[in-house]
C-alpha atoms as a PDB file:
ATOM      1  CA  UNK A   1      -2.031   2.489 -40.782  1.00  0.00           C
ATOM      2  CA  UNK A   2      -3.953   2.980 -37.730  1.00  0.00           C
ATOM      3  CA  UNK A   3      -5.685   6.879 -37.393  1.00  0.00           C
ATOM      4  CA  UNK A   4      -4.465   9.010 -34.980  1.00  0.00           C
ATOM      5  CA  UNK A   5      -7.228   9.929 -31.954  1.00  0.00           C
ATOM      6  CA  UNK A   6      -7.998  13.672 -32.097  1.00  0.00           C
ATOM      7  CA  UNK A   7      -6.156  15.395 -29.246  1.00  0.00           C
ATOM      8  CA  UNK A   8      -5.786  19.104 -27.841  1.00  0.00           C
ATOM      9  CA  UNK A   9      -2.920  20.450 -25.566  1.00  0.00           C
ATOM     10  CA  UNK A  10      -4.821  22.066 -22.884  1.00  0.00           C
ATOM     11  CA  UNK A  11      -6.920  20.669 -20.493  1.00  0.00           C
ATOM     12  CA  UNK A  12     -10.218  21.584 -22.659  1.00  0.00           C
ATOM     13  CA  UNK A  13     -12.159  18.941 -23.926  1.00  0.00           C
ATOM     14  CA  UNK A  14     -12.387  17.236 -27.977  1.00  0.00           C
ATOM     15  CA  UNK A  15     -14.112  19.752 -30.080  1.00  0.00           C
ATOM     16  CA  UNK A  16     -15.242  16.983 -31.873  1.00  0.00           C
ATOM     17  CA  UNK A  17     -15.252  12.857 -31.009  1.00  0.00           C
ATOM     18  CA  UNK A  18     -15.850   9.936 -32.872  1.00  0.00           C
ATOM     19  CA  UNK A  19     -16.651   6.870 -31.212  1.00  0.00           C
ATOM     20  CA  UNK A  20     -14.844   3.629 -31.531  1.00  0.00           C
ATOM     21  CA  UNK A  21     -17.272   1.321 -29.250  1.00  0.00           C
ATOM     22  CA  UNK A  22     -21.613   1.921 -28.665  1.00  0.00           C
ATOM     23  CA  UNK A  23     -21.883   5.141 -27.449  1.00  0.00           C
ATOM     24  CA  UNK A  24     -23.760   3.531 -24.095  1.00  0.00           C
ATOM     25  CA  UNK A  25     -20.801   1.376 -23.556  1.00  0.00           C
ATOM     26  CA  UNK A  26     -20.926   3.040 -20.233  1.00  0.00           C
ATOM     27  CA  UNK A  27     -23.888   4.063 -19.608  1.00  0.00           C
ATOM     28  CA  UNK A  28     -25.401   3.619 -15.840  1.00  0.00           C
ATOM     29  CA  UNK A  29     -21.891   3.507 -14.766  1.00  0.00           C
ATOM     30  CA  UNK A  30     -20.271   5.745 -12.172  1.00  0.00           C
ATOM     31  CA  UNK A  31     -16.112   6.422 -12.039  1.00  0.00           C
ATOM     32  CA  UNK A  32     -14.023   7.958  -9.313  1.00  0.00           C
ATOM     33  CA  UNK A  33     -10.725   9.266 -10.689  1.00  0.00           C
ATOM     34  CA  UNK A  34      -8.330  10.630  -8.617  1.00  0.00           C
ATOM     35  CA  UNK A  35      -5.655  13.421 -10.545  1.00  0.00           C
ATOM     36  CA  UNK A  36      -9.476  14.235 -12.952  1.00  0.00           C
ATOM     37  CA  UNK A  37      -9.068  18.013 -13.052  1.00  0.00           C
ATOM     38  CA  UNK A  38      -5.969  18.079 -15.489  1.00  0.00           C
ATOM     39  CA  UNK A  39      -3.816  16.286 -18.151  1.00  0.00           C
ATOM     40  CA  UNK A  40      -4.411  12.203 -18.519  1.00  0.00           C
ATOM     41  CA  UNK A  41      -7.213  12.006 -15.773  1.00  0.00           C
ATOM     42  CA  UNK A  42      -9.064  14.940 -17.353  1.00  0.00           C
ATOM     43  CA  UNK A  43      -8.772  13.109 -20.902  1.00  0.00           C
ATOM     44  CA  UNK A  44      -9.924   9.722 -19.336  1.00  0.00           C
ATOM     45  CA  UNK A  45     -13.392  11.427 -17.830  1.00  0.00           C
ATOM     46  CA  UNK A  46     -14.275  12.669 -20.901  1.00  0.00           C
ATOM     47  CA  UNK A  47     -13.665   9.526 -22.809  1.00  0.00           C
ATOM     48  CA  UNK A  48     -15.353   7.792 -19.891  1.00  0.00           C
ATOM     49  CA  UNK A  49     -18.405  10.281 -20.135  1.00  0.00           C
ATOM     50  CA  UNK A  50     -18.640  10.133 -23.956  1.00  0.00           C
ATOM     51  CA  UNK A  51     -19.621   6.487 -24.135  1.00  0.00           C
ATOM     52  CA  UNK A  52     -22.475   7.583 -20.949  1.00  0.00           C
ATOM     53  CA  UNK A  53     -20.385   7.254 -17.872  1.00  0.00           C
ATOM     54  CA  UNK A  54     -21.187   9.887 -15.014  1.00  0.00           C
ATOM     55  CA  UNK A  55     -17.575  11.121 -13.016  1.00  0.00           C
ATOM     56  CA  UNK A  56     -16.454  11.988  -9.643  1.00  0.00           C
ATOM     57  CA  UNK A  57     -13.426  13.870 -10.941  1.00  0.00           C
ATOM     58  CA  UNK A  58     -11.009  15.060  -7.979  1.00  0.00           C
ATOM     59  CA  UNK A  59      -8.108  16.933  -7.414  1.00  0.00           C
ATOM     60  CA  UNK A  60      -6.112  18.999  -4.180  1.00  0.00           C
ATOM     61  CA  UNK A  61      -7.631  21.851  -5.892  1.00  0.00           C
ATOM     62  CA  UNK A  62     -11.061  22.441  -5.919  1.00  0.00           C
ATOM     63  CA  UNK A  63     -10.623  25.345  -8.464  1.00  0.00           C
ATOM     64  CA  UNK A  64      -9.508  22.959 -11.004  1.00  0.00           C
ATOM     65  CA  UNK A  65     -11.349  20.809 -10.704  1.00  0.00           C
ATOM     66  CA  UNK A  66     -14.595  23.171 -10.568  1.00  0.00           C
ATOM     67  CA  UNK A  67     -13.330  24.057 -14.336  1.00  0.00           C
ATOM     68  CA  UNK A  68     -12.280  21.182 -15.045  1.00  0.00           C
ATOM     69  CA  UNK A  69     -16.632  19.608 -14.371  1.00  0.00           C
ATOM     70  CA  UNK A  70     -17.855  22.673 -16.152  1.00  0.00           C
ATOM     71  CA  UNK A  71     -16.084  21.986 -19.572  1.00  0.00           C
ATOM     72  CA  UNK A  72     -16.646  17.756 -19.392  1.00  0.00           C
ATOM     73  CA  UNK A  73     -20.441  18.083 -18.237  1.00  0.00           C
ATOM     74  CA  UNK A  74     -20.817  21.018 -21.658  1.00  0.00           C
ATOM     75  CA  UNK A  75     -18.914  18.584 -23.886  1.00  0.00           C
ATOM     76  CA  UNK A  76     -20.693  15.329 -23.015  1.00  0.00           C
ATOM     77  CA  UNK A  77     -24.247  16.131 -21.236  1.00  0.00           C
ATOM     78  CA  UNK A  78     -23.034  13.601 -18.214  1.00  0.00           C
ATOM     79  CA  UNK A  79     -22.975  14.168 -14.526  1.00  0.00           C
ATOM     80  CA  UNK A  80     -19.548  15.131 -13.066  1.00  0.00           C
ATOM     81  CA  UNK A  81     -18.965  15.465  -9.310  1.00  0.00           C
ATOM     82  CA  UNK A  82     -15.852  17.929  -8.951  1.00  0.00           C
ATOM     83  CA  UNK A  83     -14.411  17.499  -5.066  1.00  0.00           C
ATOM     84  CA  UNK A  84     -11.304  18.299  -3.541  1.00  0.00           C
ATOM     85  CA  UNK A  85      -9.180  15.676  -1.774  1.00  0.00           C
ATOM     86  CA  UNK A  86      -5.893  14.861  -0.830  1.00  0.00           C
ATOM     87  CA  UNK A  87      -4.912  11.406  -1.873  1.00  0.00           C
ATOM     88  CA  UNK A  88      -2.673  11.273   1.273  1.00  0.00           C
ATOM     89  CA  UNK A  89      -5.339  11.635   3.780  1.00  0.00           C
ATOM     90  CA  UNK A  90      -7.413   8.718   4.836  1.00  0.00           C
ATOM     91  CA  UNK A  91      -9.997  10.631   6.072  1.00  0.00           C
ATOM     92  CA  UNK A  92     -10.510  13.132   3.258  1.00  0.00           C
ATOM     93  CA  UNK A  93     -10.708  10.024   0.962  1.00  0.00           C
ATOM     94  CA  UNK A  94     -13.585   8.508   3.486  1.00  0.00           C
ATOM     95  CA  UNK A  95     -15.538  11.997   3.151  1.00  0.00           C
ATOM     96  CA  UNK A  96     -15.276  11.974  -0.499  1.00  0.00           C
ATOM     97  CA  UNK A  97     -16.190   8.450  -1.053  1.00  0.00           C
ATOM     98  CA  UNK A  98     -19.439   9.199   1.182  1.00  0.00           C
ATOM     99  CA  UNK A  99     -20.143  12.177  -0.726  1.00  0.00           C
ATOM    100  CA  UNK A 100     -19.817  10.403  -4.378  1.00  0.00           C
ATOM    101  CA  UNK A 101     -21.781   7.886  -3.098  1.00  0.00           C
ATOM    102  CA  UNK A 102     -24.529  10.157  -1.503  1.00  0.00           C
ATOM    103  CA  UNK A 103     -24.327  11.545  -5.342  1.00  0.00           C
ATOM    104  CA  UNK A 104     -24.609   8.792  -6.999  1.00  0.00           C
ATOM    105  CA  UNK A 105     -25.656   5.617  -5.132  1.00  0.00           C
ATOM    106  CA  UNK A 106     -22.494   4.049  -6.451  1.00  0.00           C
ATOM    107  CA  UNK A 107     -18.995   3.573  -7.769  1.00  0.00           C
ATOM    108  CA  UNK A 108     -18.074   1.134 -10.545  1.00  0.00           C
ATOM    109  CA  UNK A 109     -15.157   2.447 -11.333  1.00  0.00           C
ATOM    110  CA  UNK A 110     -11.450   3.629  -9.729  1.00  0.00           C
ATOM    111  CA  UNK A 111      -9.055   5.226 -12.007  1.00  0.00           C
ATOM    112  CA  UNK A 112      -6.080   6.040  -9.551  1.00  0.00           C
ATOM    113  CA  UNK A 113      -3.931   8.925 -11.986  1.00  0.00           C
ATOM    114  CA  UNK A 114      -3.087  10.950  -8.780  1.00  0.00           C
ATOM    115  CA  UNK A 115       1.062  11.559  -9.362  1.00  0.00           C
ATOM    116  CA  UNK A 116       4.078  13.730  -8.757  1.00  0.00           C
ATOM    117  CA  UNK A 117       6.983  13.874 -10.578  1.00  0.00           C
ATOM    118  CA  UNK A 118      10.316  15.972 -11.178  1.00  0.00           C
ATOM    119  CA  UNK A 119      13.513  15.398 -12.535  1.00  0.00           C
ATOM    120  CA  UNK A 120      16.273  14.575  -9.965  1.00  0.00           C
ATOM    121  CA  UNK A 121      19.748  12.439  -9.736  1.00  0.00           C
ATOM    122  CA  UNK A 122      19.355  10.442  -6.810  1.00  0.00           C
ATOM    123  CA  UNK A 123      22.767  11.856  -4.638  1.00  0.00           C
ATOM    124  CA  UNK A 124      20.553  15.307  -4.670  1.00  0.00           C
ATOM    125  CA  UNK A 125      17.134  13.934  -4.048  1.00  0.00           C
ATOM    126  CA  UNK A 126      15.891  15.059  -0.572  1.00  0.00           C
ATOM    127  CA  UNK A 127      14.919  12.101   1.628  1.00  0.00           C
ATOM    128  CA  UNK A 128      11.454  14.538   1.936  1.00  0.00           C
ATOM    129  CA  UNK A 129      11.362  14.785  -1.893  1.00  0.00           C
ATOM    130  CA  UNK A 130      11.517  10.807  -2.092  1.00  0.00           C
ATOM    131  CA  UNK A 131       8.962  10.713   1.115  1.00  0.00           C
ATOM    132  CA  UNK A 132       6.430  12.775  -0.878  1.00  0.00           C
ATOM    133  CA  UNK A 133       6.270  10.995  -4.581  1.00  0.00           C
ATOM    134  CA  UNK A 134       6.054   7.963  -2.407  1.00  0.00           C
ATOM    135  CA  UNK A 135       3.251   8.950  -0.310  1.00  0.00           C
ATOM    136  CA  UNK A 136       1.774  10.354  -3.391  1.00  0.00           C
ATOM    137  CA  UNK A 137       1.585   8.108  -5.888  1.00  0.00           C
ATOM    138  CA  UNK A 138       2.300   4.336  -3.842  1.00  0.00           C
ATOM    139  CA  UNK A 139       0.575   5.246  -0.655  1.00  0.00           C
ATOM    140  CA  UNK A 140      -2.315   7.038  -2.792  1.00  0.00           C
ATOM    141  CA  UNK A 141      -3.353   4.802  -4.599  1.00  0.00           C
ATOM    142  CA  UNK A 142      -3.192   1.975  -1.760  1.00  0.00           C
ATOM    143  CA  UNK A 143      -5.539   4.976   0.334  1.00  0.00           C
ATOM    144  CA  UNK A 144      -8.503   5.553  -2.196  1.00  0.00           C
ATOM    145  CA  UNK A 145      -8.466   1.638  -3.218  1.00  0.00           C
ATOM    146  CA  UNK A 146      -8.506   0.461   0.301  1.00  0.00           C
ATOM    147  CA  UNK A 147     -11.476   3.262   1.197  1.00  0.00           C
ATOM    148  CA  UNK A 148     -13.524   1.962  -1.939  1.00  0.00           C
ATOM    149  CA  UNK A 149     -12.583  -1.297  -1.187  1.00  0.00           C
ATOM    150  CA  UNK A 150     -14.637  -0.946   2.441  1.00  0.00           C
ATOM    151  CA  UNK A 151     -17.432   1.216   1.183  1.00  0.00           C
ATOM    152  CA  UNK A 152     -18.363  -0.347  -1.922  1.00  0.00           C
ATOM    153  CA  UNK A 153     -16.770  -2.883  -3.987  1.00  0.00           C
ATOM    154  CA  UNK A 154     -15.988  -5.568  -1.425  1.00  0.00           C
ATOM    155  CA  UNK A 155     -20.153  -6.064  -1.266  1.00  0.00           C
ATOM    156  CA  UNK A 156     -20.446  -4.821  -5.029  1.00  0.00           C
ATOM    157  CA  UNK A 157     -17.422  -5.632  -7.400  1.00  0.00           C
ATOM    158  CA  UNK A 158     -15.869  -3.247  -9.589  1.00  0.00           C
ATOM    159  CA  UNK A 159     -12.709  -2.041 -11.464  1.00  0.00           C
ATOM    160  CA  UNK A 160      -9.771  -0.722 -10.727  1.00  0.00           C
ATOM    161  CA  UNK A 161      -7.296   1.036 -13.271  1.00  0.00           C
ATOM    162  CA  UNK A 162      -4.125   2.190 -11.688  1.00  0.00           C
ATOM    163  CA  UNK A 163      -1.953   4.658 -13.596  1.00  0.00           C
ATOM    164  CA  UNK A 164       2.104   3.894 -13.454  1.00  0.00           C
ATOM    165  CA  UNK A 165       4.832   4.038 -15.720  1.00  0.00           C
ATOM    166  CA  UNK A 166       7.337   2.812 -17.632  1.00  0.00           C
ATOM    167  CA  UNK A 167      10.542   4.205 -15.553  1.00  0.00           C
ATOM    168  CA  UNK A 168      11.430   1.264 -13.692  1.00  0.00           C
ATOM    169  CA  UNK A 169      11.563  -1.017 -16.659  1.00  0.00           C
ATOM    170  CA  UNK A 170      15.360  -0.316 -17.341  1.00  0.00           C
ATOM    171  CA  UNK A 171      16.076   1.746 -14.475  1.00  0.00           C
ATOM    172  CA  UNK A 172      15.720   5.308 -15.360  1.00  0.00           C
ATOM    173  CA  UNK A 173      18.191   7.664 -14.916  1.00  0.00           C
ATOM    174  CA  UNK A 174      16.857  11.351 -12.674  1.00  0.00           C
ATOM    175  CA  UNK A 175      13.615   9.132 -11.850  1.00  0.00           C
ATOM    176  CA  UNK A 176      14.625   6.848  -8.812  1.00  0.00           C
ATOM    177  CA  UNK A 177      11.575   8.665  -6.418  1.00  0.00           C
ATOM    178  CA  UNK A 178       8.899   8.245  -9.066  1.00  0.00           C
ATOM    179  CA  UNK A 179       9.818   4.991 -10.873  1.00  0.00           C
ATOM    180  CA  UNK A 180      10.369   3.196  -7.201  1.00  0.00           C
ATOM    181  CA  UNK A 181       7.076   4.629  -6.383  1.00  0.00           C
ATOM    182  CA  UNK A 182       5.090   3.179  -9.628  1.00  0.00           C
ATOM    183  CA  UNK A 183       7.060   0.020  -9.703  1.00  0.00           C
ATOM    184  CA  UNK A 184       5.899  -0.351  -6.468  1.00  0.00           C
ATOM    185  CA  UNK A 185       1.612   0.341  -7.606  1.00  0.00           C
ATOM    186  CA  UNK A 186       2.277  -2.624 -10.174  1.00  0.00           C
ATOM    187  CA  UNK A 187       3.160  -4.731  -7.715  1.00  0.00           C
ATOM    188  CA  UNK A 188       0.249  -3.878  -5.365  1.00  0.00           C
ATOM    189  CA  UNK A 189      -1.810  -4.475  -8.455  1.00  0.00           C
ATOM    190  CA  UNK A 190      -1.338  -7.606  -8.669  1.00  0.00           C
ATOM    191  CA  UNK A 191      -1.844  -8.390  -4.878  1.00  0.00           C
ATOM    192  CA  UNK A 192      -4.718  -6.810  -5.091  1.00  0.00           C
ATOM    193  CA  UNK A 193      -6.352  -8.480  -7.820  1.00  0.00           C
ATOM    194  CA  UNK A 194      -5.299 -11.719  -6.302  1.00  0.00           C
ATOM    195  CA  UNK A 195      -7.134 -10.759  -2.964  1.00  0.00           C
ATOM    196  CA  UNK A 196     -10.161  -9.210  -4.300  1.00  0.00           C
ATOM    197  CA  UNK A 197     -10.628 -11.139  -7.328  1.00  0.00           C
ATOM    198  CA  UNK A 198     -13.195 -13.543  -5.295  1.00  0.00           C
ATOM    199  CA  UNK A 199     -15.079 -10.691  -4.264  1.00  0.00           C
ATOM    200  CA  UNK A 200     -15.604  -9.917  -8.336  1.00  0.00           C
ATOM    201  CA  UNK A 201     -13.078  -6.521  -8.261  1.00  0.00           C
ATOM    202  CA  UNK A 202     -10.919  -6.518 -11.324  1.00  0.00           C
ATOM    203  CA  UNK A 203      -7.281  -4.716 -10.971  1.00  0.00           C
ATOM    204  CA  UNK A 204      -4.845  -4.105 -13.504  1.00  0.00           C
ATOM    205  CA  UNK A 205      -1.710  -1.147 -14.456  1.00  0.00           C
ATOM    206  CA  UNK A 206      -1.486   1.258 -16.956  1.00  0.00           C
ATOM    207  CA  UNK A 207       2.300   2.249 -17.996  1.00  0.00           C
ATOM    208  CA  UNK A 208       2.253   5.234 -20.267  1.00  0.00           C
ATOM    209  CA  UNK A 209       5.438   5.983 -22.158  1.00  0.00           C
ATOM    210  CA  UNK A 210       5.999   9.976 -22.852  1.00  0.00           C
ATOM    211  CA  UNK A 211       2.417  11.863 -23.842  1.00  0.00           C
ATOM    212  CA  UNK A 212       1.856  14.938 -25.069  1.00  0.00           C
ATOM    213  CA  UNK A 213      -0.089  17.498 -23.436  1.00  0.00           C
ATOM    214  CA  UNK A 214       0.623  16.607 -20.086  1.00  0.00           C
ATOM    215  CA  UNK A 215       2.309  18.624 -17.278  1.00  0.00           C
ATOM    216  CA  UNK A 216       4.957  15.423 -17.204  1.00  0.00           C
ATOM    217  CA  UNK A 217       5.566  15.691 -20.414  1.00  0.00           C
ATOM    218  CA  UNK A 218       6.278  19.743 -20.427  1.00  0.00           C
ATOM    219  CA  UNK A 219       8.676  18.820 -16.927  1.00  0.00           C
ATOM    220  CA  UNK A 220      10.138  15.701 -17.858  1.00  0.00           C
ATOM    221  CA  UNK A 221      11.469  15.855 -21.470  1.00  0.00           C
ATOM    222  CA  UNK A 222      12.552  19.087 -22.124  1.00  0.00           C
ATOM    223  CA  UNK A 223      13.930  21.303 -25.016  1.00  0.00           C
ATOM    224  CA  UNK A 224      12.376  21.184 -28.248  1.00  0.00           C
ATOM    225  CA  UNK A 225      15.196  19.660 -29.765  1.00  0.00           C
ATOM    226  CA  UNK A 226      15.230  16.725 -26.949  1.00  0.00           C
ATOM    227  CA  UNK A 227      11.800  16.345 -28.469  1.00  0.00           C
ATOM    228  CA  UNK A 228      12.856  16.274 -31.865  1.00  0.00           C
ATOM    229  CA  UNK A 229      15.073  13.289 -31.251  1.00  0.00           C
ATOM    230  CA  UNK A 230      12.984  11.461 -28.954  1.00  0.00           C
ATOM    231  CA  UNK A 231      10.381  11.444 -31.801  1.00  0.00           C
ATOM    232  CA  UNK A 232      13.091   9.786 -34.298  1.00  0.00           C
ATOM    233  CA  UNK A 233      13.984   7.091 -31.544  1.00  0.00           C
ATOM    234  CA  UNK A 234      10.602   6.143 -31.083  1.00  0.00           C
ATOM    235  CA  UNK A 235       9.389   3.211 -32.973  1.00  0.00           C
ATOM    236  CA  UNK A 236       6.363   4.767 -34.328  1.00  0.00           C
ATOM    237  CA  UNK A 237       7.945   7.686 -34.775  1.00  0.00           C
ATOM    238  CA  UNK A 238       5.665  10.032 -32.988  1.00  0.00           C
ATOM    239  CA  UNK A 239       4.961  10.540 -29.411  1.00  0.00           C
ATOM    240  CA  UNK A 240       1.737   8.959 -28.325  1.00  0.00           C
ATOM    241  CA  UNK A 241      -1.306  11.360 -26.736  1.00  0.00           C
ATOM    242  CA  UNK A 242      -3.736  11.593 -23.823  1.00  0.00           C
ATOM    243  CA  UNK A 243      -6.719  10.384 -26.400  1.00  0.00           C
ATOM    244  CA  UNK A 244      -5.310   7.016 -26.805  1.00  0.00           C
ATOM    245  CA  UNK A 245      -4.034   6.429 -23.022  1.00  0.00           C
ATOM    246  CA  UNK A 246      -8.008   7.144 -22.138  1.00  0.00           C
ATOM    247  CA  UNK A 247      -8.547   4.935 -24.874  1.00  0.00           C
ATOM    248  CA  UNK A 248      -6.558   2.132 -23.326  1.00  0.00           C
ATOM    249  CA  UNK A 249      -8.270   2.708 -19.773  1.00  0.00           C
ATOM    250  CA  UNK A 250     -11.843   2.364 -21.436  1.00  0.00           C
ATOM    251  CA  UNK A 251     -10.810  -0.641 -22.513  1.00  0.00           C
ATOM    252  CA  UNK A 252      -9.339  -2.064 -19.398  1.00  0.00           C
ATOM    253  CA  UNK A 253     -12.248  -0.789 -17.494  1.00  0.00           C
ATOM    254  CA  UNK A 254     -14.991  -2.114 -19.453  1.00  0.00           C
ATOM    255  CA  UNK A 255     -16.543  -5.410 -20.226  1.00  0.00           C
ATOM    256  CA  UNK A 256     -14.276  -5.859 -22.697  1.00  0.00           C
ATOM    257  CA  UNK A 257     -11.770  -6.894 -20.350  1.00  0.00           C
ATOM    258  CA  UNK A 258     -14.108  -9.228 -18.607  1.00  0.00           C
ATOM    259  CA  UNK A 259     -11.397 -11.598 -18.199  1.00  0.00           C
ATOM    260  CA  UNK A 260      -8.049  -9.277 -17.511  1.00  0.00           C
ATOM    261  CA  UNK A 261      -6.731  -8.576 -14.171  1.00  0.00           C
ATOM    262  CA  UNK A 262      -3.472  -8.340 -12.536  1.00  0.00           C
ATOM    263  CA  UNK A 263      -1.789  -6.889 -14.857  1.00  0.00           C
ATOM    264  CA  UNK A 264       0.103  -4.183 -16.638  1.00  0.00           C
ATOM    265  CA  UNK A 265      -0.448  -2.916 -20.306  1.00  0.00           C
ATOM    266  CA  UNK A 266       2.053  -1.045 -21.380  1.00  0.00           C
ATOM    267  CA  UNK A 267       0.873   1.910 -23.662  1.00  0.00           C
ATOM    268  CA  UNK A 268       3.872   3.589 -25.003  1.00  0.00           C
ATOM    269  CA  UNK A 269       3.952   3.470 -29.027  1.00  0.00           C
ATOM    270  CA  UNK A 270       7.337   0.766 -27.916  1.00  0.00           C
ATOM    271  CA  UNK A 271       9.617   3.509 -26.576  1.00  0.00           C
ATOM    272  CA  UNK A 272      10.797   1.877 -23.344  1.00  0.00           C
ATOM    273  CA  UNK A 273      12.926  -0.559 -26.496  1.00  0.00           C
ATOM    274  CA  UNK A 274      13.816   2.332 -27.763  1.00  0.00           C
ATOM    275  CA  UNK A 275      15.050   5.138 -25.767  1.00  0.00           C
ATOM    276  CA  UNK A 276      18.296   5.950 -24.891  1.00  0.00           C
ATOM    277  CA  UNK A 277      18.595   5.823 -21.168  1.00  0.00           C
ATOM    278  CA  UNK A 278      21.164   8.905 -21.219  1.00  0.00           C
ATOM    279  CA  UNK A 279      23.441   8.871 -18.433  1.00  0.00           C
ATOM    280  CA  UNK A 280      25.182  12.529 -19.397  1.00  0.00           C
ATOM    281  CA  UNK A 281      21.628  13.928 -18.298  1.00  0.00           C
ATOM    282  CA  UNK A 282      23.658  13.810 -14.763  1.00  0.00           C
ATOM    283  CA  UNK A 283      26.407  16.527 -15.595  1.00  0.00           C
ATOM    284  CA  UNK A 284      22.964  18.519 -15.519  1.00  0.00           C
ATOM    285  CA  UNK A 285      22.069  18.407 -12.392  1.00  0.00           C
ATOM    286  CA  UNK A 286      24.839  17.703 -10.200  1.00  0.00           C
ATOM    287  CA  UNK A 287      24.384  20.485  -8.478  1.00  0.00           C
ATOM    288  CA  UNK A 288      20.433  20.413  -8.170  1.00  0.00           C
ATOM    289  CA  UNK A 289      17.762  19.546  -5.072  1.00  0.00           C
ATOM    290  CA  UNK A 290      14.451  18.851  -4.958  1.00  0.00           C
ATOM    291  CA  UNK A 291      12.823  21.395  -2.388  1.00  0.00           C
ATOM    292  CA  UNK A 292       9.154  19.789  -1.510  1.00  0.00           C
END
């Protein structure tokens, strides 16, 4: 039986890590992940930085991500570049780019984990509510990858990890904004690693299922008991956590996946042939609206 990755709730970092690969598997390296301050992103730079990698973590919020660089750069002894940015903006994405690069001297690495999410049928879904996730998460990560793209990795190579999900696999019921949105990243991953694949730029999706410790997870699944029975009708009966999702990118992102692009690893413990897609979640929220 495989061992469970330590985990922690919060947004603080491993009090203790053992590695699974040379502890320099990074080492020289330089990521840019979008969504870094909290949950999954957060987890993935301090995986990242553990095996030597040095971050550019960033976030709308400069607060967070200002905490969020204190506690990975005291855990690991790497360099992490907080900045704030707004993954909707072209020209924020330009400034930041320039500034990580001023830092650095380079970028090997794009982790796009930049998301919003809510729960919503689709009759009460604001066309702005749809608009946003969209802009968000599809028009996002199509932003920082085409800025990168142009200001380093069409001269230098590199990797791109974009973070999706599941949701559109069987057609999710109260996720219509976000799963259209991701479905619509894993097919721009593959375009994209068919177009930049001569130019030595590696692309490929990550779909995780439900994790714990995550905003999405505290939004999305709700009530304890939901919980409960979501952890019965999972395969490996357990839900899976941020640990092994960063574990998953460090694998897609390094040389051990020298020879992978284009596509998408789902890393969800087998839930998506599992879960009940429950359509009586509706009667919920027949009455609701997103206000964004």
């Amino acid at each position: 039986m495989d061992q469970l990755p330590p985990d922690v709730e919060e947004d603080d970092c491993l009090p203790d890590y053992r590695h699974l690969f040379r502890p320099d598997l990074f080492q020289g390296k330089v990521a840019f992940i979008t969504g870094g301050g909290s949950g999954i992103g957060f987890r993935i730079a301090e995986i990242f930085m553990r095996y030597g990698c040095q971050t550019v973590i960033v976030s709308r919020s400069l607060p967070r991500v200002l905490m969020a660089a204190k506690k990975l750069v005291a855990a690991t002894g790497q360099r992490c570049l907080p900045l704030s940015m707004d993954v909707r903006a072209p020209p924020a994405i330009m400034a930041a780019v320039d500034q990580a690069l001023k830092e650095f001297g380079k970028i090997d690495i794009l982790i796009n984990c930049a998301a919003g999410n809510f729960l919503c049928p689709a009759s009460a879904l604001s066309f702005n509510a749809f608009k946003t996730v969209v802009e968000i998460d599809t028009l996002g990560t199509f932003n920082v990858s085409r800025v990168l793209y142009e200001k380093f990795f069409r001269d230098h190579g590199g990797v791109i990890v974009n973070i999706t999900a599941t949701l559109s696999l069987r057609g999710q019921v109260l996720q219509v904004h976000a799963g259209s949105a991701k479905a619509a990243v894993d097919a721009m991953t593959r375009h994209l690693a068919v177009e930049w694949g001569p130019q030595n730029i590696r692309v490929n999706s990550l779909a995780p299922g439900p994790i714990s410790g995550t905003e999405g997870f505290r939004r999305l699944v709700g009530p304890q008991t939901s919980l409960s029975k979501m952890v019965l009708e999972s395969p490996l009966q357990r839900m899976g956590n941020k640990t092994e999702i960063a574990h998953s990118v460090l694998y897609l992102a390094s040389p051990l996946a020298s020879y992978v692009t284009g596509i998408v690893l789902v890393v969800d413990g087998g839930c998506w042939l599992t879960f009940p897609n429950d359509i009586k979640q509706l009667a919920n929220f027949e009455s609701a609206s997103a206000k964004l």
